[in-house]
Every structure is written in C-alpha cells, then in structure tokens.
N, C-alpha and C. Protein backbone atom coordinates (compact mmCIF):
# COMPACT_ATOMS: atom_id res chain seq x y z
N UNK A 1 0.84 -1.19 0.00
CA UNK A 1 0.00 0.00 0.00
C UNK A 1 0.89 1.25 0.00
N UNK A 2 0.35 2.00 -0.76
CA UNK A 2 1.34 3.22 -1.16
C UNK A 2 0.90 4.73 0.04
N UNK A 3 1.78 5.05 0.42
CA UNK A 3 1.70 6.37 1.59
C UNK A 3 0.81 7.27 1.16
N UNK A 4 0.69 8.08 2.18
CA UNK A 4 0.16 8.93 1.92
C UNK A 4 0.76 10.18 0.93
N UNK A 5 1.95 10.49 1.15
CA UNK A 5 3.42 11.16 0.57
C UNK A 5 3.40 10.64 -0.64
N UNK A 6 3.30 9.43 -0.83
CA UNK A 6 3.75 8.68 -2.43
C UNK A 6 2.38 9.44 -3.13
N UNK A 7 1.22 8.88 -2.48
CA UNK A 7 0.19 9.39 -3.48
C UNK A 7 -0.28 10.65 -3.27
N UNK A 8 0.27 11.66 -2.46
CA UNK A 8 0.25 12.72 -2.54
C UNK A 8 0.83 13.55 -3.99
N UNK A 9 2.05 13.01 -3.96
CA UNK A 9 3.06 13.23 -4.87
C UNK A 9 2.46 12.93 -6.16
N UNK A 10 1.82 11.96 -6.42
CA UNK A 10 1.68 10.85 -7.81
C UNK A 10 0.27 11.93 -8.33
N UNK A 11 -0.44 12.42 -7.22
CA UNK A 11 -1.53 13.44 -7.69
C UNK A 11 -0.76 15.09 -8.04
N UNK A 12 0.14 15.31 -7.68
CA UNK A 12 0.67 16.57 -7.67
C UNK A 12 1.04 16.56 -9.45
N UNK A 13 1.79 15.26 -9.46
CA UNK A 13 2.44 14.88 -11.06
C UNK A 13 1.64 15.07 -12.25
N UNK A 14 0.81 13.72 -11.73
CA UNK A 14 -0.20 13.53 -12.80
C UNK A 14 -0.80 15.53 -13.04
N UNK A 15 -1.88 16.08 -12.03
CA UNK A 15 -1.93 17.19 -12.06
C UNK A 15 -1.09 18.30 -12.49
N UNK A 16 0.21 18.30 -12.55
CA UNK A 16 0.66 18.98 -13.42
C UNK A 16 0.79 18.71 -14.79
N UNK A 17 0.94 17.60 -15.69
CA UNK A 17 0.65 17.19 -16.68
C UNK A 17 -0.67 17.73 -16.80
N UNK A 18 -1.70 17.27 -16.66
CA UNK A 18 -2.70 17.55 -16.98
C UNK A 18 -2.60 19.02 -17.09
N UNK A 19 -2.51 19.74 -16.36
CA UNK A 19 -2.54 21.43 -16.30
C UNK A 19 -1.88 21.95 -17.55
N UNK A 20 -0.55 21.40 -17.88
CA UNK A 20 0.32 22.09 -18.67
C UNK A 20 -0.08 21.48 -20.44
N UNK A 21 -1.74 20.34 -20.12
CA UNK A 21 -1.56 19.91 -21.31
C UNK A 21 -2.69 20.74 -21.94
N UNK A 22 -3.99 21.49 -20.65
CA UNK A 22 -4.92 22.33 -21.05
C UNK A 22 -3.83 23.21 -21.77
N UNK A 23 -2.97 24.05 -21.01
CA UNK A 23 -2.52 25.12 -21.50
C UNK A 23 -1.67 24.82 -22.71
N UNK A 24 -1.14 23.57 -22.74
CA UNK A 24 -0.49 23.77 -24.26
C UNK A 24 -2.28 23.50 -25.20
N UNK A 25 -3.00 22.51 -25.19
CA UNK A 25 -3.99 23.03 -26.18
C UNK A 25 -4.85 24.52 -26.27
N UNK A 26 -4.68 25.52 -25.51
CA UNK A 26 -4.90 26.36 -25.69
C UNK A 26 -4.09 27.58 -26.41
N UNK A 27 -2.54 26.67 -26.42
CA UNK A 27 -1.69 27.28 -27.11
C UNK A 27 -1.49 29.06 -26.29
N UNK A 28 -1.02 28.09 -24.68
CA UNK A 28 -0.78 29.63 -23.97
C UNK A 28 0.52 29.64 -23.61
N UNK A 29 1.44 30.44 -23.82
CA UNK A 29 2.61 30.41 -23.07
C UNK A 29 2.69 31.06 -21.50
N UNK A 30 3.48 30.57 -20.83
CA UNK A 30 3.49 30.34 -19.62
C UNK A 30 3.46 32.22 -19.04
N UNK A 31 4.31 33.07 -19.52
CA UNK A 31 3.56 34.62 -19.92
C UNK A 31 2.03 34.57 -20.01
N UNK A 32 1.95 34.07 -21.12
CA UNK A 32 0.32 34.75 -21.53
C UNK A 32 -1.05 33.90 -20.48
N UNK A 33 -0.51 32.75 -19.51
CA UNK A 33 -0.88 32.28 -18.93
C UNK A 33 -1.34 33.29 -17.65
N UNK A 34 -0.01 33.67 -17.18
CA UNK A 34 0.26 34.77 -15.76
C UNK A 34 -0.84 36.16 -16.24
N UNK A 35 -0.59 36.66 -17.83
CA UNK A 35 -1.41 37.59 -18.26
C UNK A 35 -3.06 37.52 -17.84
N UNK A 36 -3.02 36.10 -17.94
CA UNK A 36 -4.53 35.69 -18.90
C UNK A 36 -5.11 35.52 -16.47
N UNK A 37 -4.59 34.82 -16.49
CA UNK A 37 -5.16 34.66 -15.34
C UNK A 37 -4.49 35.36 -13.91
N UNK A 38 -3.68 35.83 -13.73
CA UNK A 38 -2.86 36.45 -12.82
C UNK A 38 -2.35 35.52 -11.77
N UNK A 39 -1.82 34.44 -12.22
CA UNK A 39 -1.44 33.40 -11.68
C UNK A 39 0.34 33.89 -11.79
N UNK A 40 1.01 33.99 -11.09
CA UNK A 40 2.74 34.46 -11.56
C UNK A 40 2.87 33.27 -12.11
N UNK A 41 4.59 33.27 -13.21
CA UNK A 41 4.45 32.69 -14.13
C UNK A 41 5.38 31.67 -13.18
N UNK A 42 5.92 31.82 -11.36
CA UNK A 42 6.96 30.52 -10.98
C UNK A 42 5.79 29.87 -10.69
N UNK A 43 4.92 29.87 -10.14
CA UNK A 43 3.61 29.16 -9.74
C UNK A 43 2.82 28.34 -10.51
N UNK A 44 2.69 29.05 -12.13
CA UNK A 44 2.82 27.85 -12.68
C UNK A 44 3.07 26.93 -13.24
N UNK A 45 5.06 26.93 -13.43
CA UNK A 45 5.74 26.37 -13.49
C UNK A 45 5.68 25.14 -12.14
N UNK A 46 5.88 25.76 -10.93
CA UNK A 46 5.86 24.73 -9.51
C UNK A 46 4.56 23.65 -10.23
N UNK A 47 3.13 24.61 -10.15
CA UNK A 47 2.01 23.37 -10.58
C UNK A 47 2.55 22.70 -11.22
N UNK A 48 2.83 22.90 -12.28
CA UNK A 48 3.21 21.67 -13.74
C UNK A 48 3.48 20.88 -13.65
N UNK A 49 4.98 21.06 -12.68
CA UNK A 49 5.76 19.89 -12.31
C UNK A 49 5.68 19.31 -11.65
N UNK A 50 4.41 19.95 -10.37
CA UNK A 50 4.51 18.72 -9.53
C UNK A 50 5.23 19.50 -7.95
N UNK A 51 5.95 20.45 -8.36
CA UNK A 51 6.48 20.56 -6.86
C UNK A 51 6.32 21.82 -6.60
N UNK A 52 4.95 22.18 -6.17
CA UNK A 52 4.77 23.24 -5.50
C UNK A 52 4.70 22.96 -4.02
N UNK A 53 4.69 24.27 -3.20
CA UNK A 53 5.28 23.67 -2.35
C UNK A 53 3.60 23.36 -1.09
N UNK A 54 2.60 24.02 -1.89
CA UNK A 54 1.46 24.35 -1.04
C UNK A 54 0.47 23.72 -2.39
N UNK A 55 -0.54 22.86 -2.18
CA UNK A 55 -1.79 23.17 -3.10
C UNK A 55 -2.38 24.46 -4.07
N UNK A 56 -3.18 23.86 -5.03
CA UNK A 56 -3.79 25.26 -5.87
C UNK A 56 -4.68 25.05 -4.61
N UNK A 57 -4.98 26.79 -4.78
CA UNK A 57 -5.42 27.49 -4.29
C UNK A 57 -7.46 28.01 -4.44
N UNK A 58 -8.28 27.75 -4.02
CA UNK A 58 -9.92 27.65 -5.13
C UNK A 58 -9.23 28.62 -5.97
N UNK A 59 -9.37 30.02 -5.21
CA UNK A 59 -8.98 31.65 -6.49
C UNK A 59 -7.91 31.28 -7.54
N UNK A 60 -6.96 30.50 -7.41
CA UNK A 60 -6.15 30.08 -8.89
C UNK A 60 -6.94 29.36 -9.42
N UNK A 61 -7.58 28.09 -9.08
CA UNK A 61 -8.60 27.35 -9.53
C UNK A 61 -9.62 28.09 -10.76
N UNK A 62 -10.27 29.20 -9.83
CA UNK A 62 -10.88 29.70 -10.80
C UNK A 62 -10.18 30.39 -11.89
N UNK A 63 -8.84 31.21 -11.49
CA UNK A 63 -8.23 32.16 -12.48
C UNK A 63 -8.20 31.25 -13.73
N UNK A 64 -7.28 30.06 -13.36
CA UNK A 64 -7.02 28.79 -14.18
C UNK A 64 -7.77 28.64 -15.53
N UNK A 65 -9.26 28.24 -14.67
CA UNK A 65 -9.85 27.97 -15.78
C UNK A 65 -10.64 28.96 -16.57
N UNK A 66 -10.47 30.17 -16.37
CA UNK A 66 -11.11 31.07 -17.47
C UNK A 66 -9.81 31.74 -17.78
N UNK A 67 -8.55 31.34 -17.88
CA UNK A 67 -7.84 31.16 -18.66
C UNK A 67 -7.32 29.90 -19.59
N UNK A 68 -8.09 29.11 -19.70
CA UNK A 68 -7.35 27.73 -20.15
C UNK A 68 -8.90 27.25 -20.58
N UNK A 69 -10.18 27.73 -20.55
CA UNK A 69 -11.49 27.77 -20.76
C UNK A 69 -12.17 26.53 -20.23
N UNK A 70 -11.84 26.25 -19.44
CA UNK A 70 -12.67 24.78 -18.90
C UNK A 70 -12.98 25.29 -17.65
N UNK A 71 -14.42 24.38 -17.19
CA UNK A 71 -14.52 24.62 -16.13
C UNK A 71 -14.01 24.32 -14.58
N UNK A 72 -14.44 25.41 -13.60
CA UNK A 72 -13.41 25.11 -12.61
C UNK A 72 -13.80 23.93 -11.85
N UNK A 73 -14.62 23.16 -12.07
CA UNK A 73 -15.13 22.06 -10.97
C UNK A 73 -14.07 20.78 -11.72
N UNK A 74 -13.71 20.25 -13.08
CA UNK A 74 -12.98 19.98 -13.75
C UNK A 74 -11.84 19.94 -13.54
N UNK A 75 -10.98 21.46 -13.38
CA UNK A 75 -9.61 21.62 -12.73
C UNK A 75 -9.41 21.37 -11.26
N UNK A 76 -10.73 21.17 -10.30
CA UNK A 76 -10.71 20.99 -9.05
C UNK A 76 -11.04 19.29 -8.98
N UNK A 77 -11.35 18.97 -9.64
CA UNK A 77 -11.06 17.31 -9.54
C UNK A 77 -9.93 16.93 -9.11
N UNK A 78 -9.35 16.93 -10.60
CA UNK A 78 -8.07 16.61 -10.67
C UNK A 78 -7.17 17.04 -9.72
N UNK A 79 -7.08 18.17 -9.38
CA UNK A 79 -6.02 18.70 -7.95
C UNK A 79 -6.36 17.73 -7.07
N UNK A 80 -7.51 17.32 -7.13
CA UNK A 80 -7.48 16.29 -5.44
C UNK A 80 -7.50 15.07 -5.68
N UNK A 81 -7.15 14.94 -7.32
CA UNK A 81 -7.19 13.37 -7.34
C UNK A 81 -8.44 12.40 -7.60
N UNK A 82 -9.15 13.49 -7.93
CA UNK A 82 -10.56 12.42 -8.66
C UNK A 82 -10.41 12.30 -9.76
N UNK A 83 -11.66 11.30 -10.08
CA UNK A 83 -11.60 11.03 -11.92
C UNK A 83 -12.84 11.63 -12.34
C-alpha cells in the first residue's frame, strides 16, 4: 500500500501534466498564462511539475480555468485526485 506522501506526490504529477496539457492546447505560453489569469508565471511552473510547495489554491482554480477555458469544478477534480 502506497503512503500517503507517495500518493500525494503521484496526484501533484499527474496534475501537473494535466494542467500544462490544457494550457499547451490552448496554445498559452506560460507569460500569456500569468497575463490571462494572474497566476505568476513561478507558480505555474511549480504546478506543472509537480512541486509546489502548497496546493492550488480555489482563487487560482478559478483564475485557471477562465484562462485555459474549462470549467473550474474539472480543474478541481483533478487537484485532489478524482476522476
């Protein structure tokens, strides 16, 4: 059985993939990202990868997705690891 830490981690990952794959089909660069939603652009670099050092936040949640056009219940799944 895998920790809590392991699958903490394994949701942080996966979740950044996912994040960085809305924003590449939206064809946003990581600039026009920070523009579009006022998210700074180390923050969402940390998401992407996986190693931020705190959870998204709901208010990025929402910035997120009316920058990346999906909805925010969608991007709030995934942060916690649902399907």
């Amino acid at each position: 059985m895998k920790s809590k830490i392991e699958t903490d981690a394994r949701i942080d990952i996966e979740f950044g993939k996912y994040l960085r794959t809305l924003r590449d089909r939206v064809e946003l660069s990581l600039q026009e990202a920070e523009q579009e939603s006022g998210i700074p652009r180390n923050r969402w670099m940390s998401l992407e990868r996986g190693t931020a050092t705190r959870s998204i936040l709901p208010a990025e949640i929402r910035a997120a997705s009316i920058a990346l056009g999906v909805d925010p219940e969608q991007i709030r799944k995934k942060a916690i690891g649902e399907r």
